[in-house]
C-alpha atoms as a PDB file:
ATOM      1  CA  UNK A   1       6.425 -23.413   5.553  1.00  0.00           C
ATOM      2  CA  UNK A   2       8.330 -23.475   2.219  1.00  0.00           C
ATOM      3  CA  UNK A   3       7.460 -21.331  -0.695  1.00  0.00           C
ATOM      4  CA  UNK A   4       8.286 -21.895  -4.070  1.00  0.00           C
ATOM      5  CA  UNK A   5       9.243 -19.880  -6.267  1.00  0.00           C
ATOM      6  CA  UNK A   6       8.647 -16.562  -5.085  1.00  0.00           C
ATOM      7  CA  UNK A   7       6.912 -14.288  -7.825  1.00  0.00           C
ATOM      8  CA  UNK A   8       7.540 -11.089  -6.109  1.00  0.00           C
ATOM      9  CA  UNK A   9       9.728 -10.325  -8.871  1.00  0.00           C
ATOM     10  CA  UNK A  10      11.584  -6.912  -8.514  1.00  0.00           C
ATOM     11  CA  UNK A  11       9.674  -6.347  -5.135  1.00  0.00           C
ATOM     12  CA  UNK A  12      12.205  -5.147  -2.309  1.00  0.00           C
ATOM     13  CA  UNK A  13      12.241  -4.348   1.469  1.00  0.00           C
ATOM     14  CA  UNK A  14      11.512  -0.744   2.507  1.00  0.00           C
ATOM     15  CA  UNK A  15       9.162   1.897   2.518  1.00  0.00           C
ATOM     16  CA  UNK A  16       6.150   2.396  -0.201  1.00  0.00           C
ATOM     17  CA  UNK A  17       3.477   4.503  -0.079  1.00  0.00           C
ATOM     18  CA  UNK A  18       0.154   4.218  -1.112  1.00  0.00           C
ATOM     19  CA  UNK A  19       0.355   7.398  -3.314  1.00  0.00           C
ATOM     20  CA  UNK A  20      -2.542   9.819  -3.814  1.00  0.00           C
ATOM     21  CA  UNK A  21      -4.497  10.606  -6.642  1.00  0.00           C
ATOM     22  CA  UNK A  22      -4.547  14.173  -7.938  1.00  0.00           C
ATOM     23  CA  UNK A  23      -6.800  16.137  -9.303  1.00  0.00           C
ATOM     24  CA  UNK A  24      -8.017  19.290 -10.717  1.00  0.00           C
ATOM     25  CA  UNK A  25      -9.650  21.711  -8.075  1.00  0.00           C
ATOM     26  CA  UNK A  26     -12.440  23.001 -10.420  1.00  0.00           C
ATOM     27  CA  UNK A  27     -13.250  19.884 -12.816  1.00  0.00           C
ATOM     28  CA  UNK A  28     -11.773  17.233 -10.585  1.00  0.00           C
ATOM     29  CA  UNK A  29     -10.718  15.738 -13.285  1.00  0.00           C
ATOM     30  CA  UNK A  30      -6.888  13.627 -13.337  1.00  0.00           C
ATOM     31  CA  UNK A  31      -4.193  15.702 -13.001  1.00  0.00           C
ATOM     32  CA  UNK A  32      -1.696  13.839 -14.387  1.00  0.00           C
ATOM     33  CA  UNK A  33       1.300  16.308 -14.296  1.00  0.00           C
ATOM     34  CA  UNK A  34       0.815  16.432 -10.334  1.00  0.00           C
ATOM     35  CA  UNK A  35       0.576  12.638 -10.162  1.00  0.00           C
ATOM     36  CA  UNK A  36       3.589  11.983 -12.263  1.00  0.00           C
ATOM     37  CA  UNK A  37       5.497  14.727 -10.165  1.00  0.00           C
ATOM     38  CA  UNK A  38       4.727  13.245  -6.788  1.00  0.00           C
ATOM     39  CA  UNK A  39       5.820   9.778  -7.904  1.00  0.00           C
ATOM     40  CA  UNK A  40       9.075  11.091  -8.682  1.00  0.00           C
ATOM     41  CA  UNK A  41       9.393  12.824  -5.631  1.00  0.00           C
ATOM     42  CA  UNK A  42       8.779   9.764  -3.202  1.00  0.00           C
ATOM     43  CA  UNK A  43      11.136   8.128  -5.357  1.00  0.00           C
ATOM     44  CA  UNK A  44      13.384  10.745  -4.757  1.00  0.00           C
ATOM     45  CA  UNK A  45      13.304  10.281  -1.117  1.00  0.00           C
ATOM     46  CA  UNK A  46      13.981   7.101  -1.331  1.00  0.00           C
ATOM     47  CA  UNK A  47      10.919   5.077  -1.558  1.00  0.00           C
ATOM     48  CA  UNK A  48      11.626   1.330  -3.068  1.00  0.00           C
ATOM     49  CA  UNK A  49       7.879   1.078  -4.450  1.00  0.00           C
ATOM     50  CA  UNK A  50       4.627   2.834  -4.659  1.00  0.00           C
ATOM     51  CA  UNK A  51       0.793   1.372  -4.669  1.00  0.00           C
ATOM     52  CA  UNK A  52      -1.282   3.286  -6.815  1.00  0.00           C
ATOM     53  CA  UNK A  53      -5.164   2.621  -6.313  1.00  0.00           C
ATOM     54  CA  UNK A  54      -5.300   2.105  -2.441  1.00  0.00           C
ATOM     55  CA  UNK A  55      -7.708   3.335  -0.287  1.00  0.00           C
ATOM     56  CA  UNK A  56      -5.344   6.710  -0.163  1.00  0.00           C
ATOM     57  CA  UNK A  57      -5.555   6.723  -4.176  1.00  0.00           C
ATOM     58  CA  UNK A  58      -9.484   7.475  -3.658  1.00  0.00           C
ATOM     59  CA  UNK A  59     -10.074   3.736  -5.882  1.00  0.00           C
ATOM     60  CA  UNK A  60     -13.653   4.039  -5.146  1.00  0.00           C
ATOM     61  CA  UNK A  61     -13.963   7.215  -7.005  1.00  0.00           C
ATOM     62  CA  UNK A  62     -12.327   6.163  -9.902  1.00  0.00           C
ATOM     63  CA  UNK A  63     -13.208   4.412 -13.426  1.00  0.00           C
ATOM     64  CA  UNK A  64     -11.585   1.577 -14.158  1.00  0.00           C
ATOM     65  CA  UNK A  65     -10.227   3.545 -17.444  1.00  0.00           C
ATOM     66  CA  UNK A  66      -9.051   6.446 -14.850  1.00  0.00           C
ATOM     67  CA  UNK A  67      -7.095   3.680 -12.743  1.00  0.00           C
ATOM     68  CA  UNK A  68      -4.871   2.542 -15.860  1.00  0.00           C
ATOM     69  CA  UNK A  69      -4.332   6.531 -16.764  1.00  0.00           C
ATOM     70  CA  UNK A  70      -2.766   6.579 -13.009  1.00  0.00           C
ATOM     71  CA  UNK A  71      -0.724   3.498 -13.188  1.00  0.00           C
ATOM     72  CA  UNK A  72       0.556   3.994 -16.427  1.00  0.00           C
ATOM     73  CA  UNK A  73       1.645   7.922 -15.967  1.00  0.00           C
ATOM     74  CA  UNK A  74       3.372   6.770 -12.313  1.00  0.00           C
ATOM     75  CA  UNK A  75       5.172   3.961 -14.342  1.00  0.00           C
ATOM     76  CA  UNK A  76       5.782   6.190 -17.061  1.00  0.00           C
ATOM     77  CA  UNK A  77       6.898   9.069 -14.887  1.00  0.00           C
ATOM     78  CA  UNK A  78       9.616   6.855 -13.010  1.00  0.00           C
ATOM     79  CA  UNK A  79      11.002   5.438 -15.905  1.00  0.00           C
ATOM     80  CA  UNK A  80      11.351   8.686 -17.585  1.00  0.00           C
ATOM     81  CA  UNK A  81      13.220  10.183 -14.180  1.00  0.00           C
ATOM     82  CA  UNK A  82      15.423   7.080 -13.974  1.00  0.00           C
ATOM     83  CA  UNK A  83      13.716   5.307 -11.166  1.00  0.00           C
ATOM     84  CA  UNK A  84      13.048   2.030 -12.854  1.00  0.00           C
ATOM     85  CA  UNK A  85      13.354   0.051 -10.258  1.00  0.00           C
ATOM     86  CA  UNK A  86      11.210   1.350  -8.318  1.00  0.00           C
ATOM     87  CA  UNK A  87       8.328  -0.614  -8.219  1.00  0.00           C
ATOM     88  CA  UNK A  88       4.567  -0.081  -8.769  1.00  0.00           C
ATOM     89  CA  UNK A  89       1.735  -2.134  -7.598  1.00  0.00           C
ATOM     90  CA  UNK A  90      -2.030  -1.198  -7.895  1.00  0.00           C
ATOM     91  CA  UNK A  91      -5.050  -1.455  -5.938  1.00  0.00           C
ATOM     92  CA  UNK A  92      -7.729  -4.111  -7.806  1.00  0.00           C
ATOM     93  CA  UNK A  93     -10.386  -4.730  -5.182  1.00  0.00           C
ATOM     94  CA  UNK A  94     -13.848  -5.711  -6.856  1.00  0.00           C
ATOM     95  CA  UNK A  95     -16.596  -7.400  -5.465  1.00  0.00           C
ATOM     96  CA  UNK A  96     -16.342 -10.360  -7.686  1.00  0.00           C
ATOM     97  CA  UNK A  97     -13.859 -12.609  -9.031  1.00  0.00           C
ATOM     98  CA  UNK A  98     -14.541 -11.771 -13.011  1.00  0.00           C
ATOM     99  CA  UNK A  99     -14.141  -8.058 -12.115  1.00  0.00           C
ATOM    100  CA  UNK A 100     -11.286  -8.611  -9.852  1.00  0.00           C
ATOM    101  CA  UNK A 101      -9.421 -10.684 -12.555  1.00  0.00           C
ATOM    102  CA  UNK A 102     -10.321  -8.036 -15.132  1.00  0.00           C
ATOM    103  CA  UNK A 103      -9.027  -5.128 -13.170  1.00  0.00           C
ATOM    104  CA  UNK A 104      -5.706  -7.367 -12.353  1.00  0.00           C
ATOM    105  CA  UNK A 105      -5.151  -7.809 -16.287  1.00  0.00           C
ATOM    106  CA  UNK A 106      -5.789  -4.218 -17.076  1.00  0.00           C
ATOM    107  CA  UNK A 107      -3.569  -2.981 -13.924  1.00  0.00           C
ATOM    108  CA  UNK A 108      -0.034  -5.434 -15.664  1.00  0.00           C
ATOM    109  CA  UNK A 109      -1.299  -3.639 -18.899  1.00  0.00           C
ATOM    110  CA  UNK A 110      -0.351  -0.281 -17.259  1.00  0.00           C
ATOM    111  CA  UNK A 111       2.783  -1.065 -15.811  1.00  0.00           C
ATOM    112  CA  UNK A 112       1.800  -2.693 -12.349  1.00  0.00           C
ATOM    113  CA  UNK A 113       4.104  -5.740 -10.857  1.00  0.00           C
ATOM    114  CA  UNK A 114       1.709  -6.889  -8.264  1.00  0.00           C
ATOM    115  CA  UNK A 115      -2.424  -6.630  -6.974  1.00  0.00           C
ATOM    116  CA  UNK A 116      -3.409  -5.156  -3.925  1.00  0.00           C
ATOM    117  CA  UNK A 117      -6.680  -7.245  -3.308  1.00  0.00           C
ATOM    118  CA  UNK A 118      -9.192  -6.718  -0.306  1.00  0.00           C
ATOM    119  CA  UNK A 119     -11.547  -9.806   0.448  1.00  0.00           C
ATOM    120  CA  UNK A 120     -14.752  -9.006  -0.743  1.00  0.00           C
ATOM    121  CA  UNK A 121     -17.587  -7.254   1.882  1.00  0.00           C
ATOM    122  CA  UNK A 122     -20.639  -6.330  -0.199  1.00  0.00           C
ATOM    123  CA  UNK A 123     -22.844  -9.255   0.886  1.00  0.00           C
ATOM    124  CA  UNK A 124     -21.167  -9.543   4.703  1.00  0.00           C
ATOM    125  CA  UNK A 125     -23.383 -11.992   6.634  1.00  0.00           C
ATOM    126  CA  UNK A 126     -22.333 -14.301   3.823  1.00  0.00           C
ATOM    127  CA  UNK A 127     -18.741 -14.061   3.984  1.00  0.00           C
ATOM    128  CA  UNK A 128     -16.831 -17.096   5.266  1.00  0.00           C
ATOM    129  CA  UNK A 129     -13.229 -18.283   4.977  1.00  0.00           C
ATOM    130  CA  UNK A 130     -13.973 -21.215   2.252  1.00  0.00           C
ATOM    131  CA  UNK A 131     -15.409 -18.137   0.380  1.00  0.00           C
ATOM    132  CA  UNK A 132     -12.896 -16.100   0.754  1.00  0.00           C
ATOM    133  CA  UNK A 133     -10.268 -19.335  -0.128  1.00  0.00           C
ATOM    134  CA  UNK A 134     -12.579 -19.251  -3.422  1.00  0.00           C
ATOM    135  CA  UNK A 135     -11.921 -16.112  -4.103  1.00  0.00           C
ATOM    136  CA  UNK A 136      -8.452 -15.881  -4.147  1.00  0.00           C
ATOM    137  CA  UNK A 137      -7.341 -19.176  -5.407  1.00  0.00           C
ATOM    138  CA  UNK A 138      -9.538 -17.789  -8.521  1.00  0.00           C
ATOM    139  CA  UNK A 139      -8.236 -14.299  -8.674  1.00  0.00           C
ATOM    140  CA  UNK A 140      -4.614 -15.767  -8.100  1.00  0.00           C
ATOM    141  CA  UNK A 141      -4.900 -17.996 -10.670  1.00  0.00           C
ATOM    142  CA  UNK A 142      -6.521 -15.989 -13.481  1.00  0.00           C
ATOM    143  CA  UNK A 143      -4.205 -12.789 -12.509  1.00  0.00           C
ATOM    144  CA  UNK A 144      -1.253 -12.302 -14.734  1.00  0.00           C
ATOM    145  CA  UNK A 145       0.533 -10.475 -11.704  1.00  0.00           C
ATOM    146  CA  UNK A 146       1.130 -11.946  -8.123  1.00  0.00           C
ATOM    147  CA  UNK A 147      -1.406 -10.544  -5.675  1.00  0.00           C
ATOM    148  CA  UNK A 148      -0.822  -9.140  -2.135  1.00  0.00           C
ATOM    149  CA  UNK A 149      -3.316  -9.478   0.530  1.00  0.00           C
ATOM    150  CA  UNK A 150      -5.019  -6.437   1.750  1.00  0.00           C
ATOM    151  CA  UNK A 151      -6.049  -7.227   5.363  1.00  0.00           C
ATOM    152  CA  UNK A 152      -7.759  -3.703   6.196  1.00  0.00           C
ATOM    153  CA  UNK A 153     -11.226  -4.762   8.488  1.00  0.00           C
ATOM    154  CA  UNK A 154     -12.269  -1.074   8.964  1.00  0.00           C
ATOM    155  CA  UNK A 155     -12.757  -0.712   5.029  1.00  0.00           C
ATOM    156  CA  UNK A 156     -14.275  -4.205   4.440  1.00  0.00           C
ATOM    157  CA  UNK A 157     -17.130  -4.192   7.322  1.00  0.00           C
ATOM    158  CA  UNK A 158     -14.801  -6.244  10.007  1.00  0.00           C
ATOM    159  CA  UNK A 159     -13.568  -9.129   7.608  1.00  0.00           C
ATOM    160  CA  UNK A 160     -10.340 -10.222   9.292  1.00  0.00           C
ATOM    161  CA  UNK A 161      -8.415 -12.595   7.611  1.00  0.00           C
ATOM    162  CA  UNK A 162      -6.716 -14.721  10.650  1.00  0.00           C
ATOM    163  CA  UNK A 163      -2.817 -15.497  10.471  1.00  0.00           C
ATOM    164  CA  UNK A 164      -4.049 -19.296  10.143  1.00  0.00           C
ATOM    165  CA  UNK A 165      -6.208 -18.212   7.281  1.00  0.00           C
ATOM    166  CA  UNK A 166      -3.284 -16.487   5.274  1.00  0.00           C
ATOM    167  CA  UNK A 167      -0.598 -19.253   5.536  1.00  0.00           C
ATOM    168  CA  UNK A 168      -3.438 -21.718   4.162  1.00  0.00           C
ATOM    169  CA  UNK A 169      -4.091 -19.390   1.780  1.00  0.00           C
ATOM    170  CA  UNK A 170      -0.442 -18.442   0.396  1.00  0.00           C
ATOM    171  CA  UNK A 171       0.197 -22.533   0.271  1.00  0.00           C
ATOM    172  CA  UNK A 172      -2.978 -23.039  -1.637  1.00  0.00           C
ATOM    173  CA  UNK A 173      -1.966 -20.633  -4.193  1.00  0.00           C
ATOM    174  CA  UNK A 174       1.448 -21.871  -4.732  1.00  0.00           C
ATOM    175  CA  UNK A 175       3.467 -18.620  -4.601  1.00  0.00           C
ATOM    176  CA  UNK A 176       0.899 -16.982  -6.565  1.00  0.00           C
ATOM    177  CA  UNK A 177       0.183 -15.089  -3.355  1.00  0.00           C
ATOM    178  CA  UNK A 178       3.602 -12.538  -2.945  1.00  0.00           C
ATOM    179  CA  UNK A 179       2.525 -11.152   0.241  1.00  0.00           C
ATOM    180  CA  UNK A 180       0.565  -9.466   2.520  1.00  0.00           C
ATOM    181  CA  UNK A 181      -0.310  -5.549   3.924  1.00  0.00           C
ATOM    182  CA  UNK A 182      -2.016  -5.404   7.200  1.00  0.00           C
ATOM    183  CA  UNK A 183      -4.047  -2.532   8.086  1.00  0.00           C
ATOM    184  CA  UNK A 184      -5.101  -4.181  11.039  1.00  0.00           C
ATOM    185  CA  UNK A 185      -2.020  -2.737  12.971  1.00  0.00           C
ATOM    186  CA  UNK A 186      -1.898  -6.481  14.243  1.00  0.00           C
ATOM    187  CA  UNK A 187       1.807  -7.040  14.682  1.00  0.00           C
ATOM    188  CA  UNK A 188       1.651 -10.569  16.450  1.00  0.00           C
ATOM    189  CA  UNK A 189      -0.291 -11.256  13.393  1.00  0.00           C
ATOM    190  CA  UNK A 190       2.266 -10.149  10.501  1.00  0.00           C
ATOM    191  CA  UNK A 191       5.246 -11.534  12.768  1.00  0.00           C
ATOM    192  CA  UNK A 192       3.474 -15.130  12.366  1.00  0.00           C
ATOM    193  CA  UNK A 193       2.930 -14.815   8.612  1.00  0.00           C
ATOM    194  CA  UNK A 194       6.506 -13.567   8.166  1.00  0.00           C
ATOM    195  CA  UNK A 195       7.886 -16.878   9.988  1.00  0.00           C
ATOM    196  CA  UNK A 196       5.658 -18.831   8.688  1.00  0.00           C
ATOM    197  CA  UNK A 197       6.621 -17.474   4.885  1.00  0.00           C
ATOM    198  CA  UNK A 198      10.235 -16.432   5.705  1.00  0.00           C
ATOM    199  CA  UNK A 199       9.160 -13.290   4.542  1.00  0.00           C
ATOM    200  CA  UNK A 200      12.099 -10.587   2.920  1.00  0.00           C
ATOM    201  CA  UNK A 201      13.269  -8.452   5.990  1.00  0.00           C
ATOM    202  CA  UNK A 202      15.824  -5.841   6.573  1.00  0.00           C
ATOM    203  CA  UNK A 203      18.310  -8.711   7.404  1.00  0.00           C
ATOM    204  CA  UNK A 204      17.335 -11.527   4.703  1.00  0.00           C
ATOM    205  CA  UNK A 205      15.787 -11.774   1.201  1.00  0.00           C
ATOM    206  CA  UNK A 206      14.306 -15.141   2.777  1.00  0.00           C
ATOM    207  CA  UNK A 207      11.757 -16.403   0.467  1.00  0.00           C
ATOM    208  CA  UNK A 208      11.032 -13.176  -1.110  1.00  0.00           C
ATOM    209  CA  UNK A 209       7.545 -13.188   0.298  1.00  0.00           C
ATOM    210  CA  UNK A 210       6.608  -9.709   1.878  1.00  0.00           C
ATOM    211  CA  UNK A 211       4.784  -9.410   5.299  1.00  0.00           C
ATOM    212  CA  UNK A 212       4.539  -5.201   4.920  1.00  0.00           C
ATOM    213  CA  UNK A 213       2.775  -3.190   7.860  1.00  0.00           C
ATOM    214  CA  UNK A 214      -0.054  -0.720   6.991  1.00  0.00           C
ATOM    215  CA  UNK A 215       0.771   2.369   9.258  1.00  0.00           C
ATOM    216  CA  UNK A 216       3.701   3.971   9.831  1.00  0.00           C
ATOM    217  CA  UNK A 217       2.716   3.825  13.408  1.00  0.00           C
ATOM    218  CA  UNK A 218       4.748   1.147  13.158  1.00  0.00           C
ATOM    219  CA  UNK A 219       7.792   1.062  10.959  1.00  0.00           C
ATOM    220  CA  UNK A 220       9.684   0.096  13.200  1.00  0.00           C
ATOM    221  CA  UNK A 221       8.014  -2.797  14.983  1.00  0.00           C
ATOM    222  CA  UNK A 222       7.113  -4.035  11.467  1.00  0.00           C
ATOM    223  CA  UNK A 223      11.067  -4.496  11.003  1.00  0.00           C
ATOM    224  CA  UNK A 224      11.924  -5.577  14.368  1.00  0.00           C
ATOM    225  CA  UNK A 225       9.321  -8.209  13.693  1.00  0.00           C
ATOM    226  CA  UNK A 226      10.593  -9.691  10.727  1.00  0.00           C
ATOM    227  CA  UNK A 227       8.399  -7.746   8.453  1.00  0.00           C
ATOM    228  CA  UNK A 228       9.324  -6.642   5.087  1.00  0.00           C
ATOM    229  CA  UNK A 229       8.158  -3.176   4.604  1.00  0.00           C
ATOM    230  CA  UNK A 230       5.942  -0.235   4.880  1.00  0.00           C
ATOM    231  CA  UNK A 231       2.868   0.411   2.512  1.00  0.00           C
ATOM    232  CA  UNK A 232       2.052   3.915   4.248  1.00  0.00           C
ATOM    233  CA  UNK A 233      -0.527   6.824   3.578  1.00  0.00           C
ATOM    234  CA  UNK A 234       2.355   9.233   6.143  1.00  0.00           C
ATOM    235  CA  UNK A 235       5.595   8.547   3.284  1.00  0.00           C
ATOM    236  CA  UNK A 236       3.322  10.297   1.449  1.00  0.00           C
ATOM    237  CA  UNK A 237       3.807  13.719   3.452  1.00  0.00           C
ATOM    238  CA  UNK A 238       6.971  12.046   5.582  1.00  0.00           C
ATOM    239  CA  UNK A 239       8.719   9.873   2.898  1.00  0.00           C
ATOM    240  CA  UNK A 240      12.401  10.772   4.463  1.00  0.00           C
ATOM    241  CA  UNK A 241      11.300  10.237   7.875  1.00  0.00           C
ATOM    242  CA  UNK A 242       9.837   6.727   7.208  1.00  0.00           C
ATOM    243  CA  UNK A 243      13.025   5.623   5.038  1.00  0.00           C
ATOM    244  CA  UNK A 244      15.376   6.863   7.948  1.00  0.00           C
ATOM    245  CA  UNK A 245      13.760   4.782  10.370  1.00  0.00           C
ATOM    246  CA  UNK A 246      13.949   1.800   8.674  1.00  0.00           C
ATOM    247  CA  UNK A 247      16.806   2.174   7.363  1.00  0.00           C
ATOM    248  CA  UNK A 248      18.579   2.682  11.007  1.00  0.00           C
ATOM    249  CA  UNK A 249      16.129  -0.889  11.985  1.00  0.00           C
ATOM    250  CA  UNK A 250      18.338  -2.261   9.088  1.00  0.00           C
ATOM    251  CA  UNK A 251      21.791  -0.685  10.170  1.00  0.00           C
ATOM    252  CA  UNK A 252      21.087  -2.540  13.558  1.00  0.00           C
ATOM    253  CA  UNK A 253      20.336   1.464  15.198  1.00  0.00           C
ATOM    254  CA  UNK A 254      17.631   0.362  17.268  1.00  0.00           C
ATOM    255  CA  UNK A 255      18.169   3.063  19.819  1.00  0.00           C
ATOM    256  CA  UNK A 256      17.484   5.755  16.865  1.00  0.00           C
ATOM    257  CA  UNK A 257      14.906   4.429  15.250  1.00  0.00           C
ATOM    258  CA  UNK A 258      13.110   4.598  18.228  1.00  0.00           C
ATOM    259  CA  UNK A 259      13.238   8.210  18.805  1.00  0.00           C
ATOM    260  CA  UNK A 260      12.266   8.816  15.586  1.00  0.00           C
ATOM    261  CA  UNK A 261       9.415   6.106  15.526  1.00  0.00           C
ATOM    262  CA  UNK A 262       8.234   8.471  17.852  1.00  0.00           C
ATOM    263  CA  UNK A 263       8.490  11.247  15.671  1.00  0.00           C
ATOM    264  CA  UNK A 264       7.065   9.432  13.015  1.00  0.00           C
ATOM    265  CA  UNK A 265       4.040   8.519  14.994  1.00  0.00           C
ATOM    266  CA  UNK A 266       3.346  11.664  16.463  1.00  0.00           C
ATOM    267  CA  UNK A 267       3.439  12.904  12.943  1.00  0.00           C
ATOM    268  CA  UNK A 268       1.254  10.350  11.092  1.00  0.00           C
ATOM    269  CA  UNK A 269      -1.846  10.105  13.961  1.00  0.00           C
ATOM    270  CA  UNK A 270      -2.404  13.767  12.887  1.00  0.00           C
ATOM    271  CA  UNK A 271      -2.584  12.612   9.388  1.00  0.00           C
ATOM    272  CA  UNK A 272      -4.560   9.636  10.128  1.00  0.00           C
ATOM    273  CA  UNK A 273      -7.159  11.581  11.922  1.00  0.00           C
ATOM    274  CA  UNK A 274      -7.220  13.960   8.734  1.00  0.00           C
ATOM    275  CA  UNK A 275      -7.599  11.532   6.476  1.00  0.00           C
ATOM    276  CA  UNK A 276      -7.298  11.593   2.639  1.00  0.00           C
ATOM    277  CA  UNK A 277      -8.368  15.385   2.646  1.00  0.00           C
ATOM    278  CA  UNK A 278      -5.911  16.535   5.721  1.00  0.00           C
ATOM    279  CA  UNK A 279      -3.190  14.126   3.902  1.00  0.00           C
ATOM    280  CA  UNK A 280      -3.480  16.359   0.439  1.00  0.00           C
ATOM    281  CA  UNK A 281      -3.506  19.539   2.281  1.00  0.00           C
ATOM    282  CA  UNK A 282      -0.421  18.333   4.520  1.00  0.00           C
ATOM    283  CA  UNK A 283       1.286  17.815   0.974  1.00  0.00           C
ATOM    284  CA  UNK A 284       0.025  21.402  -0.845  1.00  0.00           C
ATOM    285  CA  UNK A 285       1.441  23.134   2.852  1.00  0.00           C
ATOM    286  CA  UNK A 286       4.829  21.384   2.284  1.00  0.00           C
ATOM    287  CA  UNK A 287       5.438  20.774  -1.475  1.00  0.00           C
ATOM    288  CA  UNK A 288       2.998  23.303  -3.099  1.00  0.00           C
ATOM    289  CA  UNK A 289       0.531  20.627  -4.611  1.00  0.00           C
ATOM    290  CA  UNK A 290      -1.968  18.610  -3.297  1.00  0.00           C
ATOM    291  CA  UNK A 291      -5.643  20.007  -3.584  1.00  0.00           C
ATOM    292  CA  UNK A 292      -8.495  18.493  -2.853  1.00  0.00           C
ATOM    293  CA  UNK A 293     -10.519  14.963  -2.177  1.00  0.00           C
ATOM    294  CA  UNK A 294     -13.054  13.890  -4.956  1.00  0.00           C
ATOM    295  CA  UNK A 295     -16.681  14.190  -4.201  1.00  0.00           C
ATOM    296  CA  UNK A 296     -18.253  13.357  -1.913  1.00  0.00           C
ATOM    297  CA  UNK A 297     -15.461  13.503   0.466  1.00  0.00           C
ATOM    298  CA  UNK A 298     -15.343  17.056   1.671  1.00  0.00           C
ATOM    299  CA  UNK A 299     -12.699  19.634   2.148  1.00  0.00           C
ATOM    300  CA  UNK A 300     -11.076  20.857   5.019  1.00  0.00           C
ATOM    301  CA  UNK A 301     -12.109  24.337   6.415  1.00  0.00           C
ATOM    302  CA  UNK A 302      -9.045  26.861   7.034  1.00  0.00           C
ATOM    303  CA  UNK A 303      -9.289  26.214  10.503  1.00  0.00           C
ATOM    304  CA  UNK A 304      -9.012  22.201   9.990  1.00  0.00           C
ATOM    305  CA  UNK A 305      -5.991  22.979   7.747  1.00  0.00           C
ATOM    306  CA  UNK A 306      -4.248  25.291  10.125  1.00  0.00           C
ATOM    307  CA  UNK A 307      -4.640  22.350  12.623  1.00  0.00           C
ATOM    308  CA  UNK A 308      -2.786  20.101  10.383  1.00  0.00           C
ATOM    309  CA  UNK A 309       0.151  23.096   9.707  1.00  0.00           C
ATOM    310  CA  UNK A 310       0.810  23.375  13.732  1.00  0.00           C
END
């Protein structure tokens, strides 16, 4: 399949992470200073872009007002630490296509290069594919930034976007579609789309479409397969450990990488388990920051913590 045109822009191969949203412990208001301080510190390790606004951002529990505050400090705070290329993309999953649009046009305001976009679930027993075609041809085209597929069926009630689906999908949109992040774990799947696309991978720019794994379960697999990158909730806490892996996929290292894919795995099932609130603690045990989930999600108890520290 040819693409034209790429519009990924600035968007490279490597390791992003889906950063987390701070806040303050009593008010839970932003905390800016901590979000602008762990965005420089990914970038520090190495990190080639960061998603603000994914489902490890907390995006449900945010306005959209609070969103553009996040976007625009990260942006701000990597600029201002010399990291301007690194890239920032946000999270802009609505229910509808006029919100959708909306939230794209207010996340370029802040600084983003690209839209995270999950189909939409609210009204599931309606949801087909030539709705969710709809959708994104009319999100693609009234976006002022490329959008990325967000194929994540746990968070959407079991919509699963089919590799068939997708490559119909990014030639309907003409390039307006920059890539893809599956959640789904599905590797056979993202090696087909990055084919299909020849998708940006550790050995070729390709077409400059990006086929990035979900987990870092699988950094590795996702480069062996022709994949283009990691959008991971584990570089948050592991951010060296993710780029050294696929960094020694890209050296041809394969032997190494594999021991510490194991490592790496070992090391982000514990933080899956956790989830957002074991993920912040994991960070506030190693770095001195993290603090807490919003409400309603709850906080861990000292023993749930210590769990996480062994």
């Amino acid at each position: 399949m040819a693409i034209s045109g790429s519009s990924t822009g600035r968007i490279r191969h490597g390791i992003y992470a889906p950063t987390m949203t701070f806040f303050d412990k009593q008010s839970e208001e932003l905390d800016i200073p901590t979000i602008k301080k762990h965005a420089v510190r990914l970038a520090q390790a190495g990190l080639v872009g960061l998603v603000t606004m994914g489902s490890n951002g907390e995006a449900v529990h945010l306005t959209k007002e609070e969103k553009s505050a996040v976007t625009k400090a990260t942006r701000e705070a990597l600029d201002e630490a010399g990291f301007k290329d690194v890239v920032v993309m946000q999270g802009c999953s609505e229910a509808g296509v006029r919100l959708t649009i909306d939230l794209c046009k207010t996340a370029a305001a802040a600084g983003a290069e690209a839209a995270l976009i999950l189909p939409p679930a609210y009204y599931r027993a309606q949801i087909n594919e030539t709705m969710l075609m709809e959708y994104y041809v009319a999100v693609a085209e009234g976006s002022p930034i490329p959008i990325v597929l967000y194929n994540y069926p746990g968070a959407v009630s079991g919509v699963d976007m089919d590799s068939d689906f997708m490559i119909r999908l990014v030639e309907a949109t003409k390039g307006k579609v920059c890539g893809a992040k599956f959640t789904d774990a599905n590797t056979g799947k993202l090696t087909r789309l990055a084919y299909a696309t020849n998708a940006c991978s550790v050995k070729s720019q390709g077409s400059g479409w990006m086929a990035f794994g979900g987990i870092a379960d699988f950094t590795m697999q996702t480069a062996i397969s022709g994949g283009s990158g990691i959008i991971a909730g584990g570089a948050n806490v592991m951010p060296k450990l993710c780029v050294k892996v696929w960094n020694l996929c890209q050296q041809g290292k394969y032997d190494e990488a594999a021991e510490l894919q194991k490592v790496l795995s070992k090391g982000d099932w514990v933080l899956t388990k956790a989830a957002i609130a074991g993920t912040k603690a994991a960070i506030e045990m190693e770095f001195g920051y993290g603090g807490y989930p919003r409400s309603p999600l709850q906080r861990l108890t000292e023993e749930q913590r210590k769990h996480i520290k062994d």
